[in-house]
Protein backbone atom coordinates (compact mmCIF):
# COMPACT_ATOMS: atom_id res chain seq x y z
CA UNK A 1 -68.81 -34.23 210.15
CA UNK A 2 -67.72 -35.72 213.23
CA UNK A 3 -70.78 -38.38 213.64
CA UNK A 4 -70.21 -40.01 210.68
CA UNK A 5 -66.62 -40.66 211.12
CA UNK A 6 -66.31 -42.00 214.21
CA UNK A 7 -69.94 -42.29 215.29
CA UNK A 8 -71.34 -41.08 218.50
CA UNK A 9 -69.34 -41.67 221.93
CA UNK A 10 -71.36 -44.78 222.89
CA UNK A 11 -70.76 -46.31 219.30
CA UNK A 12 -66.94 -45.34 220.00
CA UNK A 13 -67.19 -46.94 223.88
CA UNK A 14 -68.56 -50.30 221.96
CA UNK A 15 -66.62 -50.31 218.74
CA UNK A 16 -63.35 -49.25 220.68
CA UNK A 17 -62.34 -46.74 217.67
CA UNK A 18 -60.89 -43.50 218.25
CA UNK A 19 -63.20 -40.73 216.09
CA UNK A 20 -60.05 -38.72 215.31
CA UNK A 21 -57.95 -41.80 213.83
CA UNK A 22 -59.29 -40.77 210.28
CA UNK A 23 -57.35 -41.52 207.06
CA UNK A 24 -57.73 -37.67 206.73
CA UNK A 25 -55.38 -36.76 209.60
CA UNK A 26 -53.36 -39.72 208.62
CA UNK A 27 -49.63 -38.32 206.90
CA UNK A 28 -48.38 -40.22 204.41
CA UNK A 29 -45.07 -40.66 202.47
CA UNK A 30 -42.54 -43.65 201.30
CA UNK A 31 -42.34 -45.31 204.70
CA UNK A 32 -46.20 -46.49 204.95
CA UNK A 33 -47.72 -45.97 201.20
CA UNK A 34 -48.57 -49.19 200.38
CA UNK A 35 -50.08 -50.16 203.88
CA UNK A 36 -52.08 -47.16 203.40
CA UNK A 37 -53.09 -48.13 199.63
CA UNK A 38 -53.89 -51.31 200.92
CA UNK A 39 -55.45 -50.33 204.13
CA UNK A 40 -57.83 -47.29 201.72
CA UNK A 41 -58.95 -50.75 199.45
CA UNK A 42 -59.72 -53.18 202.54
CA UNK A 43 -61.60 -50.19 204.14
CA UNK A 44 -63.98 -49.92 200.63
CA UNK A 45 -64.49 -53.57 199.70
CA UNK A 46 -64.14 -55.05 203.37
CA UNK A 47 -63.79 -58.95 203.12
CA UNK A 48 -62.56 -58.93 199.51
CA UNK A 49 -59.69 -57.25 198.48
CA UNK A 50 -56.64 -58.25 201.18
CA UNK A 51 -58.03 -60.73 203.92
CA UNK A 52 -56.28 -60.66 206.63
CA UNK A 53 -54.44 -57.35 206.36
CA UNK A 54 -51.37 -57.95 208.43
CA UNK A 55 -49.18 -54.79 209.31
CA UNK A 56 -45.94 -54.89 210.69
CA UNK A 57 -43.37 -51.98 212.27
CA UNK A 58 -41.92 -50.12 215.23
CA UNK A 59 -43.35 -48.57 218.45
CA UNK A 60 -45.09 -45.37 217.37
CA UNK A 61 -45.31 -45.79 213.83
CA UNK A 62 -49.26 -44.60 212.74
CA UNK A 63 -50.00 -49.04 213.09
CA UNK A 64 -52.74 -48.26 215.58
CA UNK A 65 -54.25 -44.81 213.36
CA UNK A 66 -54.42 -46.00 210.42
CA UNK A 67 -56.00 -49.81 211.38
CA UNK A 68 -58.25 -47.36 213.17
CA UNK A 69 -58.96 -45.21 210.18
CA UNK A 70 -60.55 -48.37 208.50
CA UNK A 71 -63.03 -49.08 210.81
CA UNK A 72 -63.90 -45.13 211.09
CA UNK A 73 -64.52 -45.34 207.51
CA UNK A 74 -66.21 -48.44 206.98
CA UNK A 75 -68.37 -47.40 210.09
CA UNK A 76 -69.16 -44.10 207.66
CA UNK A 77 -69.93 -46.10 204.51
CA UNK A 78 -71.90 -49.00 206.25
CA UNK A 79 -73.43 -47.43 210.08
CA UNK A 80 -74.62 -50.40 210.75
CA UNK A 81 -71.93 -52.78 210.97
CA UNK A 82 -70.32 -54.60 213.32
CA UNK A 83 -66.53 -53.53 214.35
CA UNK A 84 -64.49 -53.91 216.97
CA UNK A 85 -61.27 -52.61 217.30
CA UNK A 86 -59.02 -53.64 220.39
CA UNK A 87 -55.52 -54.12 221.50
CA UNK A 88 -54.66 -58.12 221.75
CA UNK A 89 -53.98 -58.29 225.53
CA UNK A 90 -57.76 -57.12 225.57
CA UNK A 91 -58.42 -60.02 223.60
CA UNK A 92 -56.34 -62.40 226.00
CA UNK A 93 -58.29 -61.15 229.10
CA UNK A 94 -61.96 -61.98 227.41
CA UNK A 95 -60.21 -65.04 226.55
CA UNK A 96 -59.57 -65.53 230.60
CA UNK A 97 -62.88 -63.93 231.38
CA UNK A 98 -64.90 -66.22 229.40
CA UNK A 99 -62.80 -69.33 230.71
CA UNK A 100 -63.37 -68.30 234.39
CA UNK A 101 -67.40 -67.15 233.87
CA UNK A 102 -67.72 -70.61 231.65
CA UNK A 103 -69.26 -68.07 228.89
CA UNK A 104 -67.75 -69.21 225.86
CA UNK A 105 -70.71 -68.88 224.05
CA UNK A 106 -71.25 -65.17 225.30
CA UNK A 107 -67.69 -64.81 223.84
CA UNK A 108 -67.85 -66.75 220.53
CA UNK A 109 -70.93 -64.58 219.83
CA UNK A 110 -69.54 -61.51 220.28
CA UNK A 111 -65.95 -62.35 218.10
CA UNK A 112 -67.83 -64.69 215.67
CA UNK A 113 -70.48 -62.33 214.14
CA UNK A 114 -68.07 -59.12 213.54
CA UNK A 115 -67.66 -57.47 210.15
CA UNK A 116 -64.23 -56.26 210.71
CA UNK A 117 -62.13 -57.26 213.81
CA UNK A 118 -59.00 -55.31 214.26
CA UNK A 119 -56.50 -56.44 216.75
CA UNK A 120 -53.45 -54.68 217.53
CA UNK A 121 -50.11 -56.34 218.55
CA UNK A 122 -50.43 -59.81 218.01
CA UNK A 123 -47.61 -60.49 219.09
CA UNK A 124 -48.77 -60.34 223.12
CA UNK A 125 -50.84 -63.65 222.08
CA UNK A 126 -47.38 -65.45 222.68
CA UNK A 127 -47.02 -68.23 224.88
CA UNK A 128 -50.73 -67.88 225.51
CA UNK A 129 -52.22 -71.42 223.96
CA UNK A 130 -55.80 -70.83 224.99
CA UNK A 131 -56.12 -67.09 223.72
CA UNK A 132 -54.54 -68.50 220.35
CA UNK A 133 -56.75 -71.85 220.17
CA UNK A 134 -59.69 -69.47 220.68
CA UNK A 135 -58.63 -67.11 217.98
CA UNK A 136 -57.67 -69.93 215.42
CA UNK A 137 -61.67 -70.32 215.64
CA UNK A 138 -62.43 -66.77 215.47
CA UNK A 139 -60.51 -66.52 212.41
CA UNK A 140 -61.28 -69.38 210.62
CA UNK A 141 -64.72 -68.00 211.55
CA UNK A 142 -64.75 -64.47 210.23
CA UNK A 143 -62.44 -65.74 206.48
CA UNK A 144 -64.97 -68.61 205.71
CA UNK A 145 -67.67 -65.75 206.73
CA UNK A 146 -65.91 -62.94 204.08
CA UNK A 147 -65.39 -61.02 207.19
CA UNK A 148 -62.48 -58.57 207.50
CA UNK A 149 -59.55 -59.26 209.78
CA UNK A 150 -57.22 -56.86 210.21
CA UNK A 151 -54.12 -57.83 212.42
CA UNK A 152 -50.86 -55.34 213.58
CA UNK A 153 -47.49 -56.48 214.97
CA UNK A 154 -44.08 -55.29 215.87
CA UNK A 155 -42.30 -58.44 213.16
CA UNK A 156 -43.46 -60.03 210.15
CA UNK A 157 -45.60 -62.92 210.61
CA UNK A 158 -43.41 -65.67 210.67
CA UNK A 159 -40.98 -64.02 212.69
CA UNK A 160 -43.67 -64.20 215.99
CA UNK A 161 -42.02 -66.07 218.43
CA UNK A 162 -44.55 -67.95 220.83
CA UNK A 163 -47.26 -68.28 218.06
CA UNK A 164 -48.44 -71.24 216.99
CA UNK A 165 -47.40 -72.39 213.39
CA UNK A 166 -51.03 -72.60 211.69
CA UNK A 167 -51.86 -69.09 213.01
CA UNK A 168 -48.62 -67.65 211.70
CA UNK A 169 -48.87 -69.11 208.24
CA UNK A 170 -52.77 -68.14 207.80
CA UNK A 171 -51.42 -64.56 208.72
CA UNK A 172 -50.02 -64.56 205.64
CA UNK A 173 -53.06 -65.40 203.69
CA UNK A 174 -53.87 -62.21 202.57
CA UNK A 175 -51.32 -59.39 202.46
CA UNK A 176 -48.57 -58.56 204.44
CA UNK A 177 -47.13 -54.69 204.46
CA UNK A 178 -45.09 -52.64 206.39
CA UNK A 179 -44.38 -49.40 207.78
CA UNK A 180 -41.03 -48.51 208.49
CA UNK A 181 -39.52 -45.06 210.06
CA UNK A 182 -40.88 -41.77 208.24
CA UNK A 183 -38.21 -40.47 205.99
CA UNK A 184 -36.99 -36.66 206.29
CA UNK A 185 -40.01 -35.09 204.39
CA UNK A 186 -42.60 -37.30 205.81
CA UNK A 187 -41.59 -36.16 209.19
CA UNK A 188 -41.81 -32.36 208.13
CA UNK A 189 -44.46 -32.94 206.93
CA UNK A 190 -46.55 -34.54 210.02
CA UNK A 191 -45.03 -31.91 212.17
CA UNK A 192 -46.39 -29.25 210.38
CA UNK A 193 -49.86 -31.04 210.39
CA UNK A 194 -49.66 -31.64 214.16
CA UNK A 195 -48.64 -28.06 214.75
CA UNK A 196 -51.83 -27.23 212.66
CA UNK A 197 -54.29 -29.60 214.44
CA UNK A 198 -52.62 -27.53 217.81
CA UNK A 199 -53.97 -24.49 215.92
CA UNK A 200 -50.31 -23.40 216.47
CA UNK A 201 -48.28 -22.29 213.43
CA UNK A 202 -44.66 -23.60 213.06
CA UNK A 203 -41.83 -22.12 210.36
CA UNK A 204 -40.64 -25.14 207.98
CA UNK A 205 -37.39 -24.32 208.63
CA UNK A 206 -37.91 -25.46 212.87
CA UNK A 207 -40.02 -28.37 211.02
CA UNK A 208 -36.83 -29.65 209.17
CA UNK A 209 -34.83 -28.39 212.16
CA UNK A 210 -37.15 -31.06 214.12
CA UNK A 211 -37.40 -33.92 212.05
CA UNK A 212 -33.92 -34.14 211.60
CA UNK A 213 -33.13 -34.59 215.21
CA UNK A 214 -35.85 -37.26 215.78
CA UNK A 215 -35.60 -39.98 212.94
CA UNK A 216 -37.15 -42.84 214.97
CA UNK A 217 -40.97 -42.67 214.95
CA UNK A 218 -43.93 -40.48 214.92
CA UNK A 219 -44.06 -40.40 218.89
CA UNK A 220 -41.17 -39.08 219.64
CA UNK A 221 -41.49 -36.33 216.75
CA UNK A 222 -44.90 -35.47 218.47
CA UNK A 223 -43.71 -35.86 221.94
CA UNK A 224 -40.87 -33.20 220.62
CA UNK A 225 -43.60 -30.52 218.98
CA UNK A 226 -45.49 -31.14 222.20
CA UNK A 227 -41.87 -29.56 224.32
CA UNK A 228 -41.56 -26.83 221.70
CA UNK A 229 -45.40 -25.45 222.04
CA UNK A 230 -45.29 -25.64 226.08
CA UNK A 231 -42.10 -23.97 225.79
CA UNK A 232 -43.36 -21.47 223.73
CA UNK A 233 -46.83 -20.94 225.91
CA UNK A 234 -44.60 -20.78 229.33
CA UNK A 235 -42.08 -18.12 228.03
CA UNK A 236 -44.84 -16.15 225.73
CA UNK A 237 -42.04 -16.75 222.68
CA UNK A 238 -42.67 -17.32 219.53
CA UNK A 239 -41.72 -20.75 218.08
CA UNK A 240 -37.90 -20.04 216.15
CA UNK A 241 -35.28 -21.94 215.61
CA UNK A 242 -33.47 -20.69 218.73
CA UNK A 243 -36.60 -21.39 220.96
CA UNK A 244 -36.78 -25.50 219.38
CA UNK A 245 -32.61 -25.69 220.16
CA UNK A 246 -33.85 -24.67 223.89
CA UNK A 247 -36.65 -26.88 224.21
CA UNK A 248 -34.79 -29.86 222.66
CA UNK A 249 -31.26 -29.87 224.04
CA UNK A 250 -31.30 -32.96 226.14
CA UNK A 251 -32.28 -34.81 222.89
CA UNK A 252 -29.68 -32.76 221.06
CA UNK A 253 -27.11 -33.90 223.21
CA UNK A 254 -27.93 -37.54 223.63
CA UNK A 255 -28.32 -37.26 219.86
CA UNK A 256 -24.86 -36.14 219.86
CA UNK A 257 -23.59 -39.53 221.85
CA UNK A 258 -25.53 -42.02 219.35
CA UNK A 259 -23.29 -43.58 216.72
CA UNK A 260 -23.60 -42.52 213.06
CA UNK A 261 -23.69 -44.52 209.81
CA UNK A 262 -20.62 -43.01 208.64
CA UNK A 263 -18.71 -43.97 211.86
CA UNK A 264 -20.31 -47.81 211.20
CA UNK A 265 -18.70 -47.72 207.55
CA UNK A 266 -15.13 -46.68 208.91
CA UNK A 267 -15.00 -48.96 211.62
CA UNK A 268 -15.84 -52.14 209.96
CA UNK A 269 -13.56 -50.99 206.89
CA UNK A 270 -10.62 -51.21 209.44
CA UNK A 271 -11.32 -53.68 211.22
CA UNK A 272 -11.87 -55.81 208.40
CA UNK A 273 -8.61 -53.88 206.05
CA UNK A 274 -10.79 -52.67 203.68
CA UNK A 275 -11.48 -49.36 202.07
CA UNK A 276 -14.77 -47.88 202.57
CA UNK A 277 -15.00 -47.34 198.81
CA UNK A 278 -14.70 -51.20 198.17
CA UNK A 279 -17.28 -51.78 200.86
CA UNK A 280 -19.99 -49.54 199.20
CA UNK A 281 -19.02 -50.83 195.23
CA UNK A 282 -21.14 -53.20 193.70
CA UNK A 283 -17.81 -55.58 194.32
CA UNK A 284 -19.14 -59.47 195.74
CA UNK A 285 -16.30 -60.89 196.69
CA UNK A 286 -16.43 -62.12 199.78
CA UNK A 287 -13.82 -60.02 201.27
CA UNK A 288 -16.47 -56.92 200.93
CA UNK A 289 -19.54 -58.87 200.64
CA UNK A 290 -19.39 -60.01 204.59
CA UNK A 291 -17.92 -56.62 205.81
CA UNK A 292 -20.20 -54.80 204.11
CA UNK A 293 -23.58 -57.47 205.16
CA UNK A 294 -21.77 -56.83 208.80
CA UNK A 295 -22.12 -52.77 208.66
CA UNK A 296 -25.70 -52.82 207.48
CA UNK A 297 -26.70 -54.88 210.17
CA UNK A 298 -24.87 -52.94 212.69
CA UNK A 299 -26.48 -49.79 211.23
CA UNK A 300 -29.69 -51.26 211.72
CA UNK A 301 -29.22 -52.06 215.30
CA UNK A 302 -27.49 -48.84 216.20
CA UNK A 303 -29.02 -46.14 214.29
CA UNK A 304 -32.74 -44.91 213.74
CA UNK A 305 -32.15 -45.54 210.02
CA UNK A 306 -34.82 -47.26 207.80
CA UNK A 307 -34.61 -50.05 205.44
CA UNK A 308 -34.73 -47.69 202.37
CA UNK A 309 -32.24 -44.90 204.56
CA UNK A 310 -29.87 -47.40 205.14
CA UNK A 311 -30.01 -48.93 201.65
CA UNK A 312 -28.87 -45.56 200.24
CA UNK A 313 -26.26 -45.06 203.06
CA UNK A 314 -24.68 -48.66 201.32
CA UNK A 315 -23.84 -47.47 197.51
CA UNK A 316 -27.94 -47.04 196.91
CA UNK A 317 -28.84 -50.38 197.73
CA UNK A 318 -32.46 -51.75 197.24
CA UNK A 319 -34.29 -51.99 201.10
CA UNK A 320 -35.02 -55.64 200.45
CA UNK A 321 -30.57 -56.14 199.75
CA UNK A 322 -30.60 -54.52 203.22
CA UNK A 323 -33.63 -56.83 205.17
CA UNK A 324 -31.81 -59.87 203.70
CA UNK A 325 -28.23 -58.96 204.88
CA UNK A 326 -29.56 -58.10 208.52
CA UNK A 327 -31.89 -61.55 208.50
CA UNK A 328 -28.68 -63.25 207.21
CA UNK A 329 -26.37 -61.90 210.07
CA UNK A 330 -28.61 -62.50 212.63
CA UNK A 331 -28.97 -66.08 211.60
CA UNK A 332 -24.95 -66.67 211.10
CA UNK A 333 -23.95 -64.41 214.73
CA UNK A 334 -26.41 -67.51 216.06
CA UNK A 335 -24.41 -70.48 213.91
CA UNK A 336 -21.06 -68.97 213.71
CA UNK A 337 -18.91 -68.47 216.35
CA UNK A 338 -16.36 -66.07 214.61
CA UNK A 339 -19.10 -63.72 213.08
CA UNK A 340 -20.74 -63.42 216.61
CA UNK A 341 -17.18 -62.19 218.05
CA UNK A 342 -16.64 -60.09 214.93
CA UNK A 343 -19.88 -58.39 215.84
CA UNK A 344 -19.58 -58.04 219.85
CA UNK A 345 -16.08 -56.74 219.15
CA UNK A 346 -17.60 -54.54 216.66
CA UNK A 347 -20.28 -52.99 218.97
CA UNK A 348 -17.83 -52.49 221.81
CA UNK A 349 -15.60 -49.67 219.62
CA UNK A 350 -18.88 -48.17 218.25
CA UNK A 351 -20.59 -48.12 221.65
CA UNK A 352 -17.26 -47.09 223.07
């Protein structure tokens, strides 16, 4: 029932969770399985299995649900415990509150005797020394304690610029996942479940339709359902294939503008004399190696593709082949002066 998963509206007010961001109406599929395995075993054995849970992704990825789906559940298992779930610039202005009011010990209190803390988007704790000196002692608090800490962010840990060092490695203590872009069926898939919870019923073939015009995040695929169903309501239609091309044709057509990984691939190929075959072999010279490290990162920036997506765009590459060529690029178009011109020259065709 609705009480015990998210608790009455005054637990909800204090807590800060959402009652509807249950791991029930959470949709999963390759893009955020193991953050959900691991965010399922955290929420049963709080403190024990994965301490901190760090997860890292995009805008509008399910970060926020499913951080919130753990303290829903523990909240169910164990009523009486003590979670709070806010978003880190919260966190910053009790920091500044507590400064101002001289109530550190009115703060420490409250952060220091949690169960589970969940704080989303660590990464607006950069540059800001005294909210980050005041959660170095939260969290050395809560771990020594066996209390949860569960921590989101839009980069991997030690990719945070404006953190301090010791906070960035002791986000790594426990477990570190990621959630990247839903692939094709994932996205039917939450469409169809978002049409449901809208008691609205939607064909799979304008599902597929759908999720293969938005590719980027959950958002945007619900912000798109969301122009279908008004659509729909306004002109009494029912919801076809005909009705989503209507609702969705400004997307379509900016859609149609954005650059494609095939047009990536035969770009680079030219520009660097190359056949596209030879840049998707298994070949490592470094004639194909660089071109080929070049188009995946340029793929990365310019499409909606995933890790995974883009690994199987590249001759079935393994995601983690892909990560390391964009990590290495981005590190040489810093250090090298003739990969950095290869790569604004590059952009300019593909951007046109």
């Amino acid at each position: 029932n609705k009480k015990s998963a998210g608790g009455t509206l005054k637990e909800a007010k204090a807590s800060g969770l959402n009652p509807h961001f249950t791991f029930e109406s959470f949709v999963t599929g390759k893009a955020n399985q193991l953050a959900c395995a691991a965010a399922m075993q955290v929420a049963e054995n709080p403190g024990k299995a994965y301490n901190p849970l760090f997860i890292y992704g995009g805008v509008g990825l399910g970060k926020t649900h499913l951080i919130q789906a753990i303290g829903n559940h523990l909240k169910h298992i164990q009523p009486d415990a003590k979670i709070k779930y806010l978003h880190a610039e919260r966190y910053v202005s009790d920091v500044v509150k507590a400064y101002e009011n001289k109530s550190f010990d009115a703060f420490k209190k409250n952060y220091h005797s949690l169960d589970l803390l969940l704080i989303d988007d660590i990464q607006f704790f950069a540059k800001k020394n005294r909210t980050q000196e005041e959660f170095f002692y939260a969290f050395n608090t809560l771990i020594e304690n066996k209390k949860q800490i569960i921590i989101t962010c839009d980069s991997y840990p030690k990719e945070i610029e404006g953190v301090d060092e010791r906070l960035r490695t002791r986000f790594s203590w426990g477990l570190t996942v990621a959630i990247e872009p839903p692939e094709l069926e994932m996205r039917v898939a939450i469409l169809l479940k978002k049409a449901e919870e809208n008691k609205m019923k939607i064909s799979e073939e304008v599902a597929f339709f759908i999720a293969k015009q938005i590719r980027s995040n959950v958002r945007e695929l619900e912000g798109a359902l969301n122009r279908i169903l008004a659509m729909s309501n306004f002109t009494k239609s029912a919801i076809d294939i005909h009705l989503a091309k209507d609702a969705l044709k400004d997307l379509i057509a900016v859609r149609g503008r954005q650059v494609s990984v095939e047009n990536i691939q035969k770009t680079v190929a030219e520009y660097f004399k190359i056949k596209i075959s030879d840049m998707l072999s298994k070949k490592r010279s470094r004639n194909y190696s660089k071109p080929r490290q070049l188009a995946m990162a340029l793929t990365r920036e310019l499409t909606n593709l995933s890790f995974p997506e883009i690994g199987e765009a590249y001759g079935g590459r393994h995601h983690t082949t892909v990560m390391h060529a964009c990590e290495e690029i981005e590190q040489l178009r810093l250090s090298n002066q003739s990969i950095a011109q290869d790569l604004g020259i590059l952009k300019q065709v593909l951007k046109g």
